[in-house]
PDB file of N, CA and C in Angstrom:
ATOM      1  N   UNK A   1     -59.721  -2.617 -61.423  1.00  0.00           N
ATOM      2  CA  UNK A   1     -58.880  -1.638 -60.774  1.00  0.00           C
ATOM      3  C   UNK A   1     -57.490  -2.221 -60.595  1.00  0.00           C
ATOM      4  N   UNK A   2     -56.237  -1.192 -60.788  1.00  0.00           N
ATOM      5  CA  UNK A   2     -55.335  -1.745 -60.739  1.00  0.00           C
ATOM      6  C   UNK A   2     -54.859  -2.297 -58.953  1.00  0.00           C
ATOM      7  N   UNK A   3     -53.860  -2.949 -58.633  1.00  0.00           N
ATOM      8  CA  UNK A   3     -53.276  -3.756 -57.707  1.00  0.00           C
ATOM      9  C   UNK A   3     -51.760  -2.842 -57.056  1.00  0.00           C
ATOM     10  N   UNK A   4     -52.635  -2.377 -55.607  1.00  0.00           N
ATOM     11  CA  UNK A   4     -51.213  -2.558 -55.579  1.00  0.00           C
ATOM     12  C   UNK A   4     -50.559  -3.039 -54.318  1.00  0.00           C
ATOM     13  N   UNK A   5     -48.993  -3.219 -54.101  1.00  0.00           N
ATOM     14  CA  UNK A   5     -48.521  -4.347 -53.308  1.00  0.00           C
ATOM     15  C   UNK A   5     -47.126  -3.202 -52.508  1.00  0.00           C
ATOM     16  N   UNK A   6     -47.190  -3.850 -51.751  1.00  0.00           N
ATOM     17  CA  UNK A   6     -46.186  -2.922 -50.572  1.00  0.00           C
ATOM     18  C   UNK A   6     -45.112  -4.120 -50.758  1.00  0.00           C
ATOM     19  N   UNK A   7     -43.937  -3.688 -51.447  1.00  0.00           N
ATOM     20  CA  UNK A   7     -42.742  -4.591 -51.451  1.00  0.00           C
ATOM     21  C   UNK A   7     -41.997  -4.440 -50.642  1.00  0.00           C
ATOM     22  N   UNK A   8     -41.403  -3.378 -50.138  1.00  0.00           N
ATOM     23  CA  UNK A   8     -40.564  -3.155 -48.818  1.00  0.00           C
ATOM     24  C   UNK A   8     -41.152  -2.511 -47.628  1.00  0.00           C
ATOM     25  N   UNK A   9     -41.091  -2.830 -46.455  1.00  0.00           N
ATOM     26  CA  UNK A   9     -40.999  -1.793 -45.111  1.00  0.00           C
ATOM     27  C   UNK A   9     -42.854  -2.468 -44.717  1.00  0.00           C
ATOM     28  N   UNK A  10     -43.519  -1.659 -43.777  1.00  0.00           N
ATOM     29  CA  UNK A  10     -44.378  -1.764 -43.037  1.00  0.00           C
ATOM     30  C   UNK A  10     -45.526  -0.473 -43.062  1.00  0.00           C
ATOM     31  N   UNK A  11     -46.201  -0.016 -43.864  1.00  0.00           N
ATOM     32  CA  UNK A  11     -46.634   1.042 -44.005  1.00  0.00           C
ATOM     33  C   UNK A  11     -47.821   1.033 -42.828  1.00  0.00           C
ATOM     34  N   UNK A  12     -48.111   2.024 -42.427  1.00  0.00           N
ATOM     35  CA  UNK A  12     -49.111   2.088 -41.286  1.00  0.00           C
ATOM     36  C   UNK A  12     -51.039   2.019 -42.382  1.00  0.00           C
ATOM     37  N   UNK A  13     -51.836   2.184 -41.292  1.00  0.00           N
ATOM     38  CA  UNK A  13     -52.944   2.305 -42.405  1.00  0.00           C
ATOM     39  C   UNK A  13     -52.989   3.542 -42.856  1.00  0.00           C
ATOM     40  N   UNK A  14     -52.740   4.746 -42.056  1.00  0.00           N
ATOM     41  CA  UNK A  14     -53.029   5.695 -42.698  1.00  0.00           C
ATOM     42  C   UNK A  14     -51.943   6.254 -43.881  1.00  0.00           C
ATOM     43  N   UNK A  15     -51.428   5.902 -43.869  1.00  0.00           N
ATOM     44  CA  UNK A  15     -49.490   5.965 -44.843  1.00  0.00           C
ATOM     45  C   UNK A  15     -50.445   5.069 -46.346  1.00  0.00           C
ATOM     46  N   UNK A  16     -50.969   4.138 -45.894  1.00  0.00           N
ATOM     47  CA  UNK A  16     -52.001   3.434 -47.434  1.00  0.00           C
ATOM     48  C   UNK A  16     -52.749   3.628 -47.656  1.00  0.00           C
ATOM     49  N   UNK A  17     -53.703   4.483 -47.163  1.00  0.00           N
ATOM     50  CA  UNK A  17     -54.862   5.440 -47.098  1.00  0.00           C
ATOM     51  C   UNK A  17     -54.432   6.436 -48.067  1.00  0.00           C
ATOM     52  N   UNK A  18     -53.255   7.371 -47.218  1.00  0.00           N
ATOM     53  CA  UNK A  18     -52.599   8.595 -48.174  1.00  0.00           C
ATOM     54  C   UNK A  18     -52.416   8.392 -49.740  1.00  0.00           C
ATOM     55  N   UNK A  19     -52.123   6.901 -49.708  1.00  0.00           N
ATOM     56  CA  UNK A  19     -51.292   6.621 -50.729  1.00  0.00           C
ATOM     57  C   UNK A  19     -52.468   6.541 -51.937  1.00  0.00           C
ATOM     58  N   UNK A  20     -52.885   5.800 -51.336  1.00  0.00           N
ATOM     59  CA  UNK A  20     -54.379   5.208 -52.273  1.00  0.00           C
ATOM     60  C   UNK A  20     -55.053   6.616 -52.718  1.00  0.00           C
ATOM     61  N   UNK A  21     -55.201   7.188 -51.602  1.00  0.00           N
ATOM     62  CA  UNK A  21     -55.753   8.688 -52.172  1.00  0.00           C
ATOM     63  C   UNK A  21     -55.272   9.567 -53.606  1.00  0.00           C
ATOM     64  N   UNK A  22     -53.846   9.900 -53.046  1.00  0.00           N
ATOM     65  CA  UNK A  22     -52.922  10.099 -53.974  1.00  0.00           C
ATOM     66  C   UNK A  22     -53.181   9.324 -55.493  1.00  0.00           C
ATOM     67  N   UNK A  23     -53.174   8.152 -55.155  1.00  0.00           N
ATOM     68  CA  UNK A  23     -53.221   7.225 -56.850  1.00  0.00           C
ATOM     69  C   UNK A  23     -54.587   7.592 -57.595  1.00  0.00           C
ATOM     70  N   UNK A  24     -55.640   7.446 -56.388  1.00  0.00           N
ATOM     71  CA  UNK A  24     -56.581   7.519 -57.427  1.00  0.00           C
ATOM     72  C   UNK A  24     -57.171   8.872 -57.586  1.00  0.00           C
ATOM     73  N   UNK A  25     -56.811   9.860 -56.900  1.00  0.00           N
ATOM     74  CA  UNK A  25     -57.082  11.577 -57.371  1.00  0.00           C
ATOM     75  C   UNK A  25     -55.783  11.929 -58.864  1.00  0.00           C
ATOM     76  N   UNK A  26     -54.690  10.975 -59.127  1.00  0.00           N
ATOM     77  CA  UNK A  26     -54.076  11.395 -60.377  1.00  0.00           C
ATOM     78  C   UNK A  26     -54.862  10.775 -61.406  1.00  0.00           C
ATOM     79  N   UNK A  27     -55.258   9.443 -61.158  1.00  0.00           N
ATOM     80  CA  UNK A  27     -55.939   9.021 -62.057  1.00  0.00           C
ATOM     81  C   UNK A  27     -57.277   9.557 -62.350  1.00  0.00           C
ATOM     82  N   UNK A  28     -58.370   9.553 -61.810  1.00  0.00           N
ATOM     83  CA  UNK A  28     -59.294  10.664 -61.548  1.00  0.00           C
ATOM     84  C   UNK A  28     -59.323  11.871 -62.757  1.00  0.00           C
ATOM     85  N   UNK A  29     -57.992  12.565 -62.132  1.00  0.00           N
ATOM     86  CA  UNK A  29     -57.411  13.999 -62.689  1.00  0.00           C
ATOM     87  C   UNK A  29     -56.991  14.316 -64.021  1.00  0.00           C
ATOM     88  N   UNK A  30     -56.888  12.935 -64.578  1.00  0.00           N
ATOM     89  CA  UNK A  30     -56.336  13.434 -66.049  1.00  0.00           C
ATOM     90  C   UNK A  30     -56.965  13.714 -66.828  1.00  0.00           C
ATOM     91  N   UNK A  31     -56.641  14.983 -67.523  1.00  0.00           N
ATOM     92  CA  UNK A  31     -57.659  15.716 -68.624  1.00  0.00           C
ATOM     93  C   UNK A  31     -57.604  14.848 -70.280  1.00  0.00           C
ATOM     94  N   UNK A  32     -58.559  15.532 -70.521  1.00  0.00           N
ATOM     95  CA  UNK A  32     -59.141  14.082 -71.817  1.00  0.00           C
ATOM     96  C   UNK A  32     -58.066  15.163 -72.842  1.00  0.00           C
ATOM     97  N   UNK A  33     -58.102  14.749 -73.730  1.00  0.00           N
ATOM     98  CA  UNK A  33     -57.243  15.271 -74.844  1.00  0.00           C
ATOM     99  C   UNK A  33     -57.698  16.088 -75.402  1.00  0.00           C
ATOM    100  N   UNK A  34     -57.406  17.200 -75.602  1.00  0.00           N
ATOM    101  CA  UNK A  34     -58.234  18.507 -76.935  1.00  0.00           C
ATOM    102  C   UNK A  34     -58.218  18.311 -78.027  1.00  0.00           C
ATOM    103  N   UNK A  35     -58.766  18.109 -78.944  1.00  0.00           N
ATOM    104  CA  UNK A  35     -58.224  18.184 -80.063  1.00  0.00           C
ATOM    105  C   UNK A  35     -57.802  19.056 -81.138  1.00  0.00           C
ATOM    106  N   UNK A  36     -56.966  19.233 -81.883  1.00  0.00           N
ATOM    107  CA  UNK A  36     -56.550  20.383 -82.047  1.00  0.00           C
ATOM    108  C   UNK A  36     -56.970  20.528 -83.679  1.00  0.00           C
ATOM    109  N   UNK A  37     -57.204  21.959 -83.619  1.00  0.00           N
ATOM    110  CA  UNK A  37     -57.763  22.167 -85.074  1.00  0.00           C
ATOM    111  C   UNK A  37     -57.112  21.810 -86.136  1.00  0.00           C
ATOM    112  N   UNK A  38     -57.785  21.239 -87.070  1.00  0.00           N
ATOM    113  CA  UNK A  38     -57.414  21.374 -88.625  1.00  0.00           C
ATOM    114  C   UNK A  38     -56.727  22.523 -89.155  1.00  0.00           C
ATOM    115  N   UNK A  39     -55.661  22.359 -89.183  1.00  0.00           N
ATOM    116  CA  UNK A  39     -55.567  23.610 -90.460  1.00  0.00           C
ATOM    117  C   UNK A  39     -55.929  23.747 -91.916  1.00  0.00           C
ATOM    118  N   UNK A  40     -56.326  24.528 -92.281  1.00  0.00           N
ATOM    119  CA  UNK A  40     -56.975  24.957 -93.296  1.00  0.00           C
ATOM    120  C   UNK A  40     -56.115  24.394 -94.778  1.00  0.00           C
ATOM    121  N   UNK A  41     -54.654  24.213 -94.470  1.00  0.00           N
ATOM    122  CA  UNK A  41     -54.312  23.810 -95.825  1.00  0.00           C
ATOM    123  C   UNK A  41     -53.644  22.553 -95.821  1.00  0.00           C
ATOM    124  N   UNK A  42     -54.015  21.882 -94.488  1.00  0.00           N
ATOM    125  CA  UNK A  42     -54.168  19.986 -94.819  1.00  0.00           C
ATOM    126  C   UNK A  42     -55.511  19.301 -94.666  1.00  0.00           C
ATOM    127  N   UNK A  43     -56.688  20.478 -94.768  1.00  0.00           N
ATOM    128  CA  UNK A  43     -58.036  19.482 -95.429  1.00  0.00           C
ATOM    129  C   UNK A  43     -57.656  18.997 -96.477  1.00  0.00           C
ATOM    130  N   UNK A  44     -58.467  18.075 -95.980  1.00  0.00           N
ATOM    131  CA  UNK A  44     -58.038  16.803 -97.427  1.00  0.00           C
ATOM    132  C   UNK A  44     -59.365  17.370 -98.386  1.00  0.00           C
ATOM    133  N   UNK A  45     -60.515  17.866 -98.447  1.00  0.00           N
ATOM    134  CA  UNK A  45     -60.847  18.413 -99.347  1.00  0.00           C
ATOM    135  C   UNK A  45     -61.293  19.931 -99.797  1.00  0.00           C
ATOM    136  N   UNK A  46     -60.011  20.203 -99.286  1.00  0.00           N
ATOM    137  CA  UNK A  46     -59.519  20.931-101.179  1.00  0.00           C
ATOM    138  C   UNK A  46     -58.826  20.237-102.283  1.00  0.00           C
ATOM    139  N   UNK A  47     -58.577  19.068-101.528  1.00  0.00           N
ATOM    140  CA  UNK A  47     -57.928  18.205-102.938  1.00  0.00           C
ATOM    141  C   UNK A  47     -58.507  17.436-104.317  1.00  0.00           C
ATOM    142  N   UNK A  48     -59.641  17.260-103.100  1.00  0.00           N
ATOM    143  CA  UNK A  48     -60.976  16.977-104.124  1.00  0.00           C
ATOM    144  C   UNK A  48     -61.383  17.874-105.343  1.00  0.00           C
ATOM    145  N   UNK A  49     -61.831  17.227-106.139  1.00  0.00           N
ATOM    146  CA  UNK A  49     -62.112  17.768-107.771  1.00  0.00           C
ATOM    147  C   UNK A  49     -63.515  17.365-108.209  1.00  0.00           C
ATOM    148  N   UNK A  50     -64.019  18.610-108.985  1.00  0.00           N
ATOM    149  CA  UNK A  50     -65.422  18.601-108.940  1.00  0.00           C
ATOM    150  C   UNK A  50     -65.789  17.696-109.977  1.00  0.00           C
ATOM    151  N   UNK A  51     -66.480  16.964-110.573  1.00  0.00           N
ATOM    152  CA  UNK A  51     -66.339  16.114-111.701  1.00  0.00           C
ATOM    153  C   UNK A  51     -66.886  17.124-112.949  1.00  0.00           C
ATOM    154  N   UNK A  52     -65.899  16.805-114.322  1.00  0.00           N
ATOM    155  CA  UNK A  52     -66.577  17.300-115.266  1.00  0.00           C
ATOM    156  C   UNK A  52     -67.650  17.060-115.636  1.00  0.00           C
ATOM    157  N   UNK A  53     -68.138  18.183-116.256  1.00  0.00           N
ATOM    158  CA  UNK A  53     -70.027  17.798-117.071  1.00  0.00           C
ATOM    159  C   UNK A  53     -69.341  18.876-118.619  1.00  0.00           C
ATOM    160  N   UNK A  54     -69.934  18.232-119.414  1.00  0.00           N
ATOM    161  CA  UNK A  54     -69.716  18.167-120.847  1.00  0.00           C
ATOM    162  C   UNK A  54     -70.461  19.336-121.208  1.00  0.00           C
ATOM    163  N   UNK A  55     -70.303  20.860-121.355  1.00  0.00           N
ATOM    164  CA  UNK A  55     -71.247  21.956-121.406  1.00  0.00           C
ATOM    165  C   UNK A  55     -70.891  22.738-121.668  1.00  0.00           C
ATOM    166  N   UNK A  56     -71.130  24.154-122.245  1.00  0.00           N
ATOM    167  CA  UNK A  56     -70.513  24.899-122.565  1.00  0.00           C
ATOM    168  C   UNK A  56     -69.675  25.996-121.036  1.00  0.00           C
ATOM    169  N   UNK A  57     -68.415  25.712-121.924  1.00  0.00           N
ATOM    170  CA  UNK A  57     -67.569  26.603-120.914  1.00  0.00           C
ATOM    171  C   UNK A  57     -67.068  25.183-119.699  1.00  0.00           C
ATOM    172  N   UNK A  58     -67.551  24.190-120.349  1.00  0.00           N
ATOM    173  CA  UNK A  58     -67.105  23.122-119.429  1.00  0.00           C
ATOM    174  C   UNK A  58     -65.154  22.731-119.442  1.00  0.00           C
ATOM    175  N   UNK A  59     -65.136  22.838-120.229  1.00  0.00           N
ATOM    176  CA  UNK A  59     -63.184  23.088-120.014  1.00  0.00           C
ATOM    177  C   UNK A  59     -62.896  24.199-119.145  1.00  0.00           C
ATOM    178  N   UNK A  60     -63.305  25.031-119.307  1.00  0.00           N
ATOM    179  CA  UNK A  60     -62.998  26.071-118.079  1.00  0.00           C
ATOM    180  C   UNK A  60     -63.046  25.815-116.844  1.00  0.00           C
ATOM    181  N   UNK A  61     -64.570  24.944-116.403  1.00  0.00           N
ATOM    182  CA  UNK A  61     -64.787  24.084-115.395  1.00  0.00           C
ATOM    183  C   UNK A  61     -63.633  22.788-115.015  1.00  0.00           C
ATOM    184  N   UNK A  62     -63.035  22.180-115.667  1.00  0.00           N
ATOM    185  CA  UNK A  62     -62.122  21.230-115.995  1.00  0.00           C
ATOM    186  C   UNK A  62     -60.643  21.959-115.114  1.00  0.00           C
ATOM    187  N   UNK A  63     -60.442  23.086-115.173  1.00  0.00           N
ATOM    188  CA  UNK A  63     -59.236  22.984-114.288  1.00  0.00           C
ATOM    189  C   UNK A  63     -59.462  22.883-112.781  1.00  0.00           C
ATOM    190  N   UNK A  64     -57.673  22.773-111.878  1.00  0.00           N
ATOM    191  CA  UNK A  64     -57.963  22.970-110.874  1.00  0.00           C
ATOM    192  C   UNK A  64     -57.975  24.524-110.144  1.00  0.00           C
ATOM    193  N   UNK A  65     -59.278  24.644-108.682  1.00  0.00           N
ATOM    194  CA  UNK A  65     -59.720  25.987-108.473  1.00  0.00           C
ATOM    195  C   UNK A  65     -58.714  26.116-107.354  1.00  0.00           C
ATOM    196  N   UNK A  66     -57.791  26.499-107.141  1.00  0.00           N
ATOM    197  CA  UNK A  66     -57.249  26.956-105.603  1.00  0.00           C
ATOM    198  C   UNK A  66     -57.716  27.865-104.706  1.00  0.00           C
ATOM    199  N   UNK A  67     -58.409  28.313-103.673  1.00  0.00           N
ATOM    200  CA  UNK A  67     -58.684  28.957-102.903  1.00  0.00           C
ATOM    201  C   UNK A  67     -59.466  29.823-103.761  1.00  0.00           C
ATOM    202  N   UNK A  68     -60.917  29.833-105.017  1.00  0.00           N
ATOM    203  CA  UNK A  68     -61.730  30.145-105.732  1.00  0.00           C
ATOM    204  C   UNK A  68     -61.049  31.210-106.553  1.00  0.00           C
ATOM    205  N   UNK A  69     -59.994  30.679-106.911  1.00  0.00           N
ATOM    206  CA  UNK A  69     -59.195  31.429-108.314  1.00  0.00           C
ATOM    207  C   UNK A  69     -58.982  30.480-109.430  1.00  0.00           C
ATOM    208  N   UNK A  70     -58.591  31.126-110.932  1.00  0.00           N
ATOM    209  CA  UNK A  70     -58.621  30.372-111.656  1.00  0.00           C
ATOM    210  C   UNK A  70     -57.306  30.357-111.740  1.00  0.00           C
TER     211      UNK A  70
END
């Protein structure tokens, strides 16, 4: 746990009570991070490529498909 130190003045107990409260209900309080969706046209695979197979109509197969068009 962090430290902490009264550098100036005379705080009463309840004035470091408050305080302490205060510190550790922000810390406590902080919300975890959301994460935010992918968008659809920086998946990294659609970049991916299907491997050729040697077959008929397999050059056709051989190009790239964008969003299932030729």
């Amino acid at each position: 746990m962090s430290e902490l130190r009264v550098i100036k003045g005379e705080p009463s107990p309840e004035e470091l009570a408050a305080l302490v409260m205060v510190v550790a209900a922000r810390t406590a309080a902080a919300p975890a991070p959301v994460p935010t969706p992918q968008r659809r046209w920086a998946a990294r695979h659609h970049m991916l490529r299907r491997p050729v197979v040697a077959s008929h109509g397999g050059w056709r197969d051989s190009s790239w498909k964008l969003g299932g068009l030729q």
